[in-house]
Protein backbone atom coordinates (compact mmCIF):
# COMPACT_ATOMS: atom_id res chain seq x y z
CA UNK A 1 -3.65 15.58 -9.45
CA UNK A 2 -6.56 16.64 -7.35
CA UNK A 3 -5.96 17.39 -3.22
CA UNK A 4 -7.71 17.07 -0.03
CA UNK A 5 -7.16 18.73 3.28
CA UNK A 6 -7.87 16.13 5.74
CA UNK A 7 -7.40 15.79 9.45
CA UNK A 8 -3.45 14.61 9.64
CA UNK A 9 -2.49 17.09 6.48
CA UNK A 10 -2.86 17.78 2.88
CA UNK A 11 -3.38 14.16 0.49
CA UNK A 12 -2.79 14.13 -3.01
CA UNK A 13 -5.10 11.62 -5.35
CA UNK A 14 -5.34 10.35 -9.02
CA UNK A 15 -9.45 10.02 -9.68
CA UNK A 16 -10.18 8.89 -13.24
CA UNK A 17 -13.70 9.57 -12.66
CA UNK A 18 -16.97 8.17 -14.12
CA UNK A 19 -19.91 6.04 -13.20
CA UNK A 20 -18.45 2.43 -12.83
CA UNK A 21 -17.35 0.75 -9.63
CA UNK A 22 -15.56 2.48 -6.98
CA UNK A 23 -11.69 0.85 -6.94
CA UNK A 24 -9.46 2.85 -4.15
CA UNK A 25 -5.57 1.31 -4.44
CA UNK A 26 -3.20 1.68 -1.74
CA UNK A 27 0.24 1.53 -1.89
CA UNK A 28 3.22 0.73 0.54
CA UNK A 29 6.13 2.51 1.89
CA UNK A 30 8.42 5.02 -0.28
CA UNK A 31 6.11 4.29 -3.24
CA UNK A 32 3.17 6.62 -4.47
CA UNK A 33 0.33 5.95 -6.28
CA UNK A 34 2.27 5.80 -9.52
CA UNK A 35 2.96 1.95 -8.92
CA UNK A 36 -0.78 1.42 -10.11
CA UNK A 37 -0.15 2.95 -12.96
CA UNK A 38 -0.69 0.13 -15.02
CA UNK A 39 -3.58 -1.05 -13.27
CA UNK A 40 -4.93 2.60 -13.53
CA UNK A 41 -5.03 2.45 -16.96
CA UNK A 42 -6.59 -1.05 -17.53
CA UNK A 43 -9.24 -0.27 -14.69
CA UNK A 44 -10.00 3.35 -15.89
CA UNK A 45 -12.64 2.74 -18.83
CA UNK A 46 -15.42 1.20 -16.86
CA UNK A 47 -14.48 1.81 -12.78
CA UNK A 48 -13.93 4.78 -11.08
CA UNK A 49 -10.45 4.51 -9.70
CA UNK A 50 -8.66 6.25 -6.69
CA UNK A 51 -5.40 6.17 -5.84
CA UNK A 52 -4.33 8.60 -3.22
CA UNK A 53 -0.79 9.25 -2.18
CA UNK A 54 -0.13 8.19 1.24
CA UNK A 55 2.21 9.98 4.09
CA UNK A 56 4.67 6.73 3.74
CA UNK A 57 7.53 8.77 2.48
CA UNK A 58 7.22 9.61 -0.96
CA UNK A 59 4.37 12.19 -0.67
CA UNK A 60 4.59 15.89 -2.12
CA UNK A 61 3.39 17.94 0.80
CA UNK A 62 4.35 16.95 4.53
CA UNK A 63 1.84 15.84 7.26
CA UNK A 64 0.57 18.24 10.31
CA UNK A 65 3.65 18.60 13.01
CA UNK A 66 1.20 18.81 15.72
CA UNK A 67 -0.61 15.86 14.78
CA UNK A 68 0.71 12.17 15.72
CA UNK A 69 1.73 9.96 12.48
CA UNK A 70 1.48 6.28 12.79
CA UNK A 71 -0.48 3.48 11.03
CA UNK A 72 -3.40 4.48 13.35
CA UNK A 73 -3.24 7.60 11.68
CA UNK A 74 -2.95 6.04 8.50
CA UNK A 75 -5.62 3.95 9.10
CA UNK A 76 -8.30 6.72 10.10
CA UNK A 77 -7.20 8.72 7.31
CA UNK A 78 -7.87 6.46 4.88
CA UNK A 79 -11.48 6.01 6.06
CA UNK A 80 -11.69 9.76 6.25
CA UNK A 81 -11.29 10.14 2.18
CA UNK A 82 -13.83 7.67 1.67
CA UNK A 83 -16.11 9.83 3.66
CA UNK A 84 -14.97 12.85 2.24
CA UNK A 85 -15.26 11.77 -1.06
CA UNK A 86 -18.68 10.12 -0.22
CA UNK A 87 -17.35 7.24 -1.75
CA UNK A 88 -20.01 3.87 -2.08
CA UNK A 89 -19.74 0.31 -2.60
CA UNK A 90 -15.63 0.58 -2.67
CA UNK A 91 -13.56 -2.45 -3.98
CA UNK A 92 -10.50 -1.67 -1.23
CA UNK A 93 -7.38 -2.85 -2.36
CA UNK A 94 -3.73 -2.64 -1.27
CA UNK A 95 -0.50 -4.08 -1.76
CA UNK A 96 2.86 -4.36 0.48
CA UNK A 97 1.71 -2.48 3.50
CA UNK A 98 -0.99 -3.85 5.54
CA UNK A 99 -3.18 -0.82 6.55
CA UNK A 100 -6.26 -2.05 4.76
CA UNK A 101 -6.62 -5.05 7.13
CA UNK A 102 -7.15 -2.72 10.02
CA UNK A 103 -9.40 0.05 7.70
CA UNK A 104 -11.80 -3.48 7.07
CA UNK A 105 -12.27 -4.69 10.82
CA UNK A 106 -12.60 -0.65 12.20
CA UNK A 107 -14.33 0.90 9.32
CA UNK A 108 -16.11 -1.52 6.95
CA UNK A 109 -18.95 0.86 6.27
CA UNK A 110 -17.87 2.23 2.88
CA UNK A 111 -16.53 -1.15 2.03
CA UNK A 112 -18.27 -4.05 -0.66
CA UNK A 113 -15.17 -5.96 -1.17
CA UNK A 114 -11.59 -6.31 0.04
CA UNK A 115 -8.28 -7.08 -1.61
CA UNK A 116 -4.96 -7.88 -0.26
CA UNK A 117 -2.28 -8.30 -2.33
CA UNK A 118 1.23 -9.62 -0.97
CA UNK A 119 1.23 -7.60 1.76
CA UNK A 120 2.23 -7.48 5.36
CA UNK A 121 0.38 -9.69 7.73
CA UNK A 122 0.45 -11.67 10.74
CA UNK A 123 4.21 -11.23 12.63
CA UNK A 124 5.92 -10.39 9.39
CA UNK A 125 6.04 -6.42 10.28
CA UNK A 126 8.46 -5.07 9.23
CA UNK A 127 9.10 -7.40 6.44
CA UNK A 128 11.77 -9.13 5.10
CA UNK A 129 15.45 -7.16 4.16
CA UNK A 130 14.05 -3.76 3.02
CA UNK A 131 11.81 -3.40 6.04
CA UNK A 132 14.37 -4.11 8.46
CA UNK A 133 16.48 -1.40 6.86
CA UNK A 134 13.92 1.00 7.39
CA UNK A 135 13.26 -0.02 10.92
CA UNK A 136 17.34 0.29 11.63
CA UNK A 137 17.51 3.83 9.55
CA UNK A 138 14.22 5.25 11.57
CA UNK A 139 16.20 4.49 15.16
CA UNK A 140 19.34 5.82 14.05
CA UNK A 141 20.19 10.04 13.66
CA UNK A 142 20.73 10.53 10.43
CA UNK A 143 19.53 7.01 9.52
CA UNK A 144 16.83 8.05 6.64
CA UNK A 145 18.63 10.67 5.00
CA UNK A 146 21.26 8.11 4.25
CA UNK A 147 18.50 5.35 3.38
CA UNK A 148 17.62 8.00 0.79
CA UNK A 149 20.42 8.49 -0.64
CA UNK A 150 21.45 5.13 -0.88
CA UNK A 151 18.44 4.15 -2.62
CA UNK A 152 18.56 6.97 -4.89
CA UNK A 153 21.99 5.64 -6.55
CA UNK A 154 20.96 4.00 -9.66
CA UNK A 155 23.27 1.36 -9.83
CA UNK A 156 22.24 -0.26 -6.27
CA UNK A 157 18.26 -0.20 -6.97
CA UNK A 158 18.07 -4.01 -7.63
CA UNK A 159 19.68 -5.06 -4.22
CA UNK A 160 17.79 -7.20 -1.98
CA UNK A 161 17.56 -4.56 -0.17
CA UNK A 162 15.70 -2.27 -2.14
CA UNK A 163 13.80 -2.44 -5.20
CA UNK A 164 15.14 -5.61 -6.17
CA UNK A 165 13.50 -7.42 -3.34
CA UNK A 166 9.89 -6.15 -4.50
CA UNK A 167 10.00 -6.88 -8.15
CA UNK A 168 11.39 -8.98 -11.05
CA UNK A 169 11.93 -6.43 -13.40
CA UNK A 170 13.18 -3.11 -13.22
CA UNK A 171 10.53 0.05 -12.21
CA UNK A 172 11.43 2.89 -14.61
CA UNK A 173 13.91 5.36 -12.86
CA UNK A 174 11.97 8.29 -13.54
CA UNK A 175 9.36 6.35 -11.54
CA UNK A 176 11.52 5.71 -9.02
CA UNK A 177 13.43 8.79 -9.04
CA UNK A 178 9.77 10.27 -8.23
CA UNK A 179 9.13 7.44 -5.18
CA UNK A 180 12.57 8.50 -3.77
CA UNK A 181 12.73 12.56 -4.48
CA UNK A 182 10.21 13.81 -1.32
CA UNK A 183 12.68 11.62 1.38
CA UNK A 184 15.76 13.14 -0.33
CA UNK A 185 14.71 16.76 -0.60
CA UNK A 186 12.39 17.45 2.36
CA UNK A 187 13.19 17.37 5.70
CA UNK A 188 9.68 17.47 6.60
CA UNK A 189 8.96 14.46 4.67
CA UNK A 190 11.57 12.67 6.08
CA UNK A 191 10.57 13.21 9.73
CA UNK A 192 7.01 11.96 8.88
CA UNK A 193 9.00 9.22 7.58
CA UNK A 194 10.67 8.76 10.33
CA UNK A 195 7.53 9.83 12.82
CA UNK A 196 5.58 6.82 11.52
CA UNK A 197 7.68 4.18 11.54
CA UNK A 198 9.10 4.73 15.57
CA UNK A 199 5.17 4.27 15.94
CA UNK A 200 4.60 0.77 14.64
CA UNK A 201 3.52 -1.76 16.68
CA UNK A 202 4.43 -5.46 16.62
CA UNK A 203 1.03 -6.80 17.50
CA UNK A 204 -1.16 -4.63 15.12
CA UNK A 205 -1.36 -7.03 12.24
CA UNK A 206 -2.02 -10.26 14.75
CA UNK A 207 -4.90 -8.20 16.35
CA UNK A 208 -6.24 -7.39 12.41
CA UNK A 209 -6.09 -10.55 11.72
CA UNK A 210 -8.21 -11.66 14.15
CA UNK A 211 -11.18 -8.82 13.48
CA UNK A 212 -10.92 -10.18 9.95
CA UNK A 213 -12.88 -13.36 10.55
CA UNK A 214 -16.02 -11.27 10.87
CA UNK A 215 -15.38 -9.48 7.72
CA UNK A 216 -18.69 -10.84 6.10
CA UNK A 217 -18.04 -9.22 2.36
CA UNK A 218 -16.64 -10.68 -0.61
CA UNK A 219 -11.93 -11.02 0.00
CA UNK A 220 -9.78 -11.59 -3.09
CA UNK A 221 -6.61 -12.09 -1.55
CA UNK A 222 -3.56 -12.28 -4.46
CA UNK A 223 0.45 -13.35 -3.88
CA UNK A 224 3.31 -13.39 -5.70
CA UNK A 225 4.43 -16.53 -6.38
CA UNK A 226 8.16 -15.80 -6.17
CA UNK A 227 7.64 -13.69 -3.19
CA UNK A 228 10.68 -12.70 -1.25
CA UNK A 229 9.51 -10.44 1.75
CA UNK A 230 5.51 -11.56 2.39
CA UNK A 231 5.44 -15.19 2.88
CA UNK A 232 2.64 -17.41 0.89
CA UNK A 233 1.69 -19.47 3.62
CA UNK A 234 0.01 -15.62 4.61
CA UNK A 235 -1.99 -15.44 1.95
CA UNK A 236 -3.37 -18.49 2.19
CA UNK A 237 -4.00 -17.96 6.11
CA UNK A 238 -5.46 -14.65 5.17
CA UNK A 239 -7.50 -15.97 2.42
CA UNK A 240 -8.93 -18.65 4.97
CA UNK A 241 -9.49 -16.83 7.83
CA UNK A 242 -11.91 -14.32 5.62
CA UNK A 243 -15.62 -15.92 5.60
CA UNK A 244 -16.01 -15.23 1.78
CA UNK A 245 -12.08 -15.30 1.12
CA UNK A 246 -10.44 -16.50 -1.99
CA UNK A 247 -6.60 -17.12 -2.85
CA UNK A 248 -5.03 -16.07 -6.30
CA UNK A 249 -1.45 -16.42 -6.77
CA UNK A 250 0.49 -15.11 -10.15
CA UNK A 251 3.79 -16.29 -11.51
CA UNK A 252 6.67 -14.73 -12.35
CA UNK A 253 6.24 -11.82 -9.79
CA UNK A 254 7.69 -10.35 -6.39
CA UNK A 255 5.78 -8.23 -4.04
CA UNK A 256 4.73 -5.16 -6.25
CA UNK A 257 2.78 -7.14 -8.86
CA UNK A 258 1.21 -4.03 -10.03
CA UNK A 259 5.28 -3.49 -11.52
CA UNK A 260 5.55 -6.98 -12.58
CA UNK A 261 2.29 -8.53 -13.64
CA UNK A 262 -0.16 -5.48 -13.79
CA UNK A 263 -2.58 -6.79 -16.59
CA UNK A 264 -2.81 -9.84 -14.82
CA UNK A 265 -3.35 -8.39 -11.78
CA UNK A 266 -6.04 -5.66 -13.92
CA UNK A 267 -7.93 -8.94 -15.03
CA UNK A 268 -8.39 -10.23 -11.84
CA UNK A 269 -9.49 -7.37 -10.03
CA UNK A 270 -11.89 -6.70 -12.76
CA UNK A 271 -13.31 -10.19 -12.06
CA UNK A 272 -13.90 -10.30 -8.65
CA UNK A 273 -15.46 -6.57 -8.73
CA UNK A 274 -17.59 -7.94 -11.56
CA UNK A 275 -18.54 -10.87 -9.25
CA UNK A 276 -22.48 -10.89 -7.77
């Protein structure tokens, strides 16, 4: 997997390459760009997909000490690759977090489309169960470390707490095993971890949402239908607050419906990037 040095630290990124449409895929918190795996694949023969791996905990190589880690930093580095990697005309999608709302209203430039898939929005930050554990684990000494290693016990993955409040079905262990590894080996990671969650603020998603209704480009916004952490009622509010915003929901999927539902997902991003 290829790497870029960028401002905040070292980022490492799957790019299948080629001449089709630009597709960049975010991910949330203690995952890595292996939950578009799926997607990945089903994109990959005519778009040009990135997926970079974020600083949100389950990243390889730690962030800059000296440099400050929160969701502002998240946000400009995420508008940094695109520059870096001179990329054009990008479809921006993410899922669970909600860093891509921000990235739209501050740095639409690079941007031809947006999609938000069950993600955080409005008030609901942290959300639900597993983000309130991380918020509690972040403020407490010793907190993530035993987050980690909680979540790292096999046989506790599909509490509501965990895993089992973002998807239906089991995620493969050794995908999970790789999510989980960086917070329970490296101290480093875990105080960028740490760093960037004492740094969120309640009121960033409200003031997002809000620079969203001059987004003039083409929103797919998509929900799980048997959502447990990101409320529906947000999606739709999203979806109608975008000038050229459209609601999808799919069935018989929680949060990560790149884990649950991915060729369903795959079809309709392929849609809407297909879409004049």
């Amino acid at each position: 997997m290829p790497e870029i040095e960028l401002s905040a630290g070292t980022i490492a990124y799957e790019d299948t390459g080629g001449p089709g449409p630009v597709v960049v895929l975010l991910h949330g918190l203690v995952h890595d760009a292996t939950v578009w795996r799926a997607v990945t694949a089903r994109l990959a023969p005519d778009h040009r997909v990135i997926a970079p791996t974020l600083p949100y905990g389950s990243h390889r190589t730690a962030m800059r000490p000296d440099v400050p880690l929160s969701p502002d930093t998240v946000i400009d580095l995420i508008a940094e690759l695109l520059d870096r990697l001179d990329l054009r005309e990008v479809t921006l999608v993410e899922s669970d977090c909600g860093r891509a709302q921000t990235v739209a209203v501050r740095h639409p430039g690079r941007l031809a489309r947006l999609v938000l898939i069950s993600c955080e929005a409005f008030d609901n930050y942290p959300p639900g169960a597993p983000g309130t554990m991380i918020a509690l684990a972040c403020r407490v000494p010793g907190g993530v470390t035993l987050m980690a290693k909680v979540l790292g016990l096999k046989a506790l993955r599909r509490l509501p707490v965990g895993i089992g409040a973002l998807t239906r079905r089991p995620v493969p262990d050794a995908i999970v095993d790789g999510w989980l590894r960086p917070l329970r080996t490296d101290p480093a990671v875990r105080a960028d971890f740490r760093r960037y969650n004492l740094a969120v603020r309640k009121d960033e998603l409200l003031k997002a949402a809000d620079g969203l209704r001059s987004f003039d480009r083409p929103a797919l916004v998509v929900w799980a239908a048997d959502d447990l952490m990101m409320p529906r009622a947000h999606g739709r509010r999203l979806a109608a607050l975008l000038p050229k915003g459209r609601y999808v929901e799919i069935a018989d999927s929680r949060t990560l419906i790149a884990e649950d539902q991915p060729g369903r997902l795959a079809d309709e991003l392929r849609a809407f990037v297909a879409e004049n």
